[in-house]
C-alpha atoms as a PDB file:
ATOM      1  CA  UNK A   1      -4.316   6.794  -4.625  1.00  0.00           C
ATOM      2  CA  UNK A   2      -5.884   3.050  -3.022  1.00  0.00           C
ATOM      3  CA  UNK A   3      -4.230   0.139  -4.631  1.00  0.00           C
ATOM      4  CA  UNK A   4      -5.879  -3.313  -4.157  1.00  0.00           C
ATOM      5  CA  UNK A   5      -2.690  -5.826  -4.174  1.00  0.00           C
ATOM      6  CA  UNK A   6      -4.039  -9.036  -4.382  1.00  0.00           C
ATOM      7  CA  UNK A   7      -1.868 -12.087  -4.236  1.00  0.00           C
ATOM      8  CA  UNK A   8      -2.252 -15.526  -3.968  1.00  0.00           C
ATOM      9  CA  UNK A   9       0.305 -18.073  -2.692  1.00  0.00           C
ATOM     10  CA  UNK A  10       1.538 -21.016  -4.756  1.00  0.00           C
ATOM     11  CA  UNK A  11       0.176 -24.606  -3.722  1.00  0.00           C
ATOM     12  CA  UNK A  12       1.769 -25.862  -0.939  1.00  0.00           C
ATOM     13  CA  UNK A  13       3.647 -22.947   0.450  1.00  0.00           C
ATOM     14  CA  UNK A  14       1.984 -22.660   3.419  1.00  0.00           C
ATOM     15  CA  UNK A  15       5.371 -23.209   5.563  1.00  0.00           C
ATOM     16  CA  UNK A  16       6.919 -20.523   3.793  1.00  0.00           C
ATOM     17  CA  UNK A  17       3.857 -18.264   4.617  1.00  0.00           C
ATOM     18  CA  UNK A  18       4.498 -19.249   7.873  1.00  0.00           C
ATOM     19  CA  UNK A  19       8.232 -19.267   8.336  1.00  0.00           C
ATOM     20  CA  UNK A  20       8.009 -15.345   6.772  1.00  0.00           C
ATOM     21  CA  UNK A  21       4.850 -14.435   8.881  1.00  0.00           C
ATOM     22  CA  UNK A  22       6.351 -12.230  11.610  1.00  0.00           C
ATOM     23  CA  UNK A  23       8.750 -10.489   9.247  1.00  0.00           C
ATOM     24  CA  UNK A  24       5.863  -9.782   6.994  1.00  0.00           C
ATOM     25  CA  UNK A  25       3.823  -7.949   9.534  1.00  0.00           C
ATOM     26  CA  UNK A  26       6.511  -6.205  11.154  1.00  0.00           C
ATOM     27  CA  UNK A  27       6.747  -4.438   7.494  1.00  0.00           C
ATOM     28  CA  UNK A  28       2.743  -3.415   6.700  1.00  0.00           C
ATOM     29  CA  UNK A  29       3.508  -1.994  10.287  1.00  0.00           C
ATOM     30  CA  UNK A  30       6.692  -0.160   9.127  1.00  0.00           C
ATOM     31  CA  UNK A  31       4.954   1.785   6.578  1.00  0.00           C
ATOM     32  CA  UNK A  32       2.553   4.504   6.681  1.00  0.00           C
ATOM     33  CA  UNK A  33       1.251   2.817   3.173  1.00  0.00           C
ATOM     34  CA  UNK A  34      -1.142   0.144   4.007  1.00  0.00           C
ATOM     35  CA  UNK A  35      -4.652   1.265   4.900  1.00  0.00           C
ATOM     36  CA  UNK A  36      -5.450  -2.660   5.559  1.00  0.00           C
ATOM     37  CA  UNK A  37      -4.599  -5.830   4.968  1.00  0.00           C
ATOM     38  CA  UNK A  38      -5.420  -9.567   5.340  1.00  0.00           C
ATOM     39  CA  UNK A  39      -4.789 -12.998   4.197  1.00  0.00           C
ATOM     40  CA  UNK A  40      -7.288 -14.601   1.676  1.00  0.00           C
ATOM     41  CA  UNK A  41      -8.620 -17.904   3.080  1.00  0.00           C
ATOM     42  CA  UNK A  42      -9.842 -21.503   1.318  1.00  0.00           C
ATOM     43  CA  UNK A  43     -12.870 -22.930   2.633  1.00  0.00           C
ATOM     44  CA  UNK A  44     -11.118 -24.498   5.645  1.00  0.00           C
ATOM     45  CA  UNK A  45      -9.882 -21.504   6.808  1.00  0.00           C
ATOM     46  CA  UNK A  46      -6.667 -21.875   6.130  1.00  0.00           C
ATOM     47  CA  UNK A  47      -4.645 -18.835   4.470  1.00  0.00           C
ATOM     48  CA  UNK A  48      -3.928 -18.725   0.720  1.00  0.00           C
ATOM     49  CA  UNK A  49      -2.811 -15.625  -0.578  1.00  0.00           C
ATOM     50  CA  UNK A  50      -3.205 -11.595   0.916  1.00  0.00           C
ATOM     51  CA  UNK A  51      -5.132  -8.752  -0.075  1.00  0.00           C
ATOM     52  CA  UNK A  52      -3.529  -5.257   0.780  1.00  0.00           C
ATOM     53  CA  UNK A  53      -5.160  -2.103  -0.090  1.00  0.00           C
ATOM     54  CA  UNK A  54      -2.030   0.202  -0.495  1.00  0.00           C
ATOM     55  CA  UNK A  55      -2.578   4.331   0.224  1.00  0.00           C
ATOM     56  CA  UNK A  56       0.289   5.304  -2.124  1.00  0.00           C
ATOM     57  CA  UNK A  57       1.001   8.087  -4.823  1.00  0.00           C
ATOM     58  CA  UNK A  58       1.488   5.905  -7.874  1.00  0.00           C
ATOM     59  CA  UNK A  59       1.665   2.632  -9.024  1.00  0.00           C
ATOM     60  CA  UNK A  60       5.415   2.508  -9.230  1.00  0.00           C
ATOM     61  CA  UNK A  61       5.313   2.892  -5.442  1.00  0.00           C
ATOM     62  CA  UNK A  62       2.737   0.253  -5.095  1.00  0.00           C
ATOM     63  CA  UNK A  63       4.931  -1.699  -6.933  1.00  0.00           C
ATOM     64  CA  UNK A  64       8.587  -0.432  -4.910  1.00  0.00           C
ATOM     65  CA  UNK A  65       6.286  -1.941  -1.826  1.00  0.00           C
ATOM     66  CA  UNK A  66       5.037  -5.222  -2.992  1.00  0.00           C
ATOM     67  CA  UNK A  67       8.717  -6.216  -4.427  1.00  0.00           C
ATOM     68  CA  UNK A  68      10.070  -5.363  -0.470  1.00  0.00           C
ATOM     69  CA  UNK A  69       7.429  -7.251   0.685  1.00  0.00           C
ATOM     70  CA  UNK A  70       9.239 -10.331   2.800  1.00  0.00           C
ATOM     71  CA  UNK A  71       6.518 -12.930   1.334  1.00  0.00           C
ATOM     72  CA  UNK A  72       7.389 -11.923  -2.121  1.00  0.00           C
ATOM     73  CA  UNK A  73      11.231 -12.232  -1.160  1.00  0.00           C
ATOM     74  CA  UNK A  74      10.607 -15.321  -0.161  1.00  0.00           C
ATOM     75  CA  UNK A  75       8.925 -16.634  -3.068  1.00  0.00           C
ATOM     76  CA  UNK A  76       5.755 -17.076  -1.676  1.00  0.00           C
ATOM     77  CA  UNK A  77       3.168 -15.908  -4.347  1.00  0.00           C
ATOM     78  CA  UNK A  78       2.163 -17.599  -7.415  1.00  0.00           C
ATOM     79  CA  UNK A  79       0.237 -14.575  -9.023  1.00  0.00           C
ATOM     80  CA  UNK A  80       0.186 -10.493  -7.309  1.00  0.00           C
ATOM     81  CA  UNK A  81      -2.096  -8.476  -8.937  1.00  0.00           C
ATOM     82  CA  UNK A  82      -2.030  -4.426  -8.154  1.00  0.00           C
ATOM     83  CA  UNK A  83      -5.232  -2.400  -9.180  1.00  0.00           C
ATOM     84  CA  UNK A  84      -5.968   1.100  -8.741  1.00  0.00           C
ATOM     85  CA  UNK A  85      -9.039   0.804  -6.367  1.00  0.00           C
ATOM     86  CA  UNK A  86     -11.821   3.029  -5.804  1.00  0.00           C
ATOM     87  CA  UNK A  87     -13.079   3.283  -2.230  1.00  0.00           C
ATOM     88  CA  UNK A  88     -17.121   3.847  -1.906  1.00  0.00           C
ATOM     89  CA  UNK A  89     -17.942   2.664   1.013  1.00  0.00           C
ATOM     90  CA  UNK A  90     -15.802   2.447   4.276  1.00  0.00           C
END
């Protein structure tokens, strides 16, 4: 099943977003779970929160993965949101 994971970061936490980047990306690579992923942006461009659409077989998995996630370790998100997601198009 395609879980949408949406999160967005608390205000201000850009330098954590930052300091937790590389570790962050070295786990969607670890995994054969994420079918793609990206951060959300504000109208400067600057990054604000992620959306990952998750390939996994149920939501406690989805969930198992966002809680590892090193952004969410690191107390990055205000809000994470994980919603069974149709793909139609794509």
């Amino acid at each position: 099943m395609l879980v949408a994971l949406m999160a967005h970061d608390k205000p201000g936490a850009l330098e954590i977003r930052k300091e937790n980047r590389p570790a962050h990306l070295d786990y969607l690579k670890s995994t054969d779970m994420v079918a793609q992923a990206g951060p959300l942006l504000d109208a400067d461009g600057g990054m604000v929160g992620s959306l990952i659409i998750l390939d996994v077989a149920d939501m406690t998995e989805a969930q198992n993965w966002a809680n590892n996630d090193p952004y969410a370790k690191a107390g990055l998100f205000q809000s994470v949101t994980l919603t069974h997601w149709n793909r139609v198009i794509g």
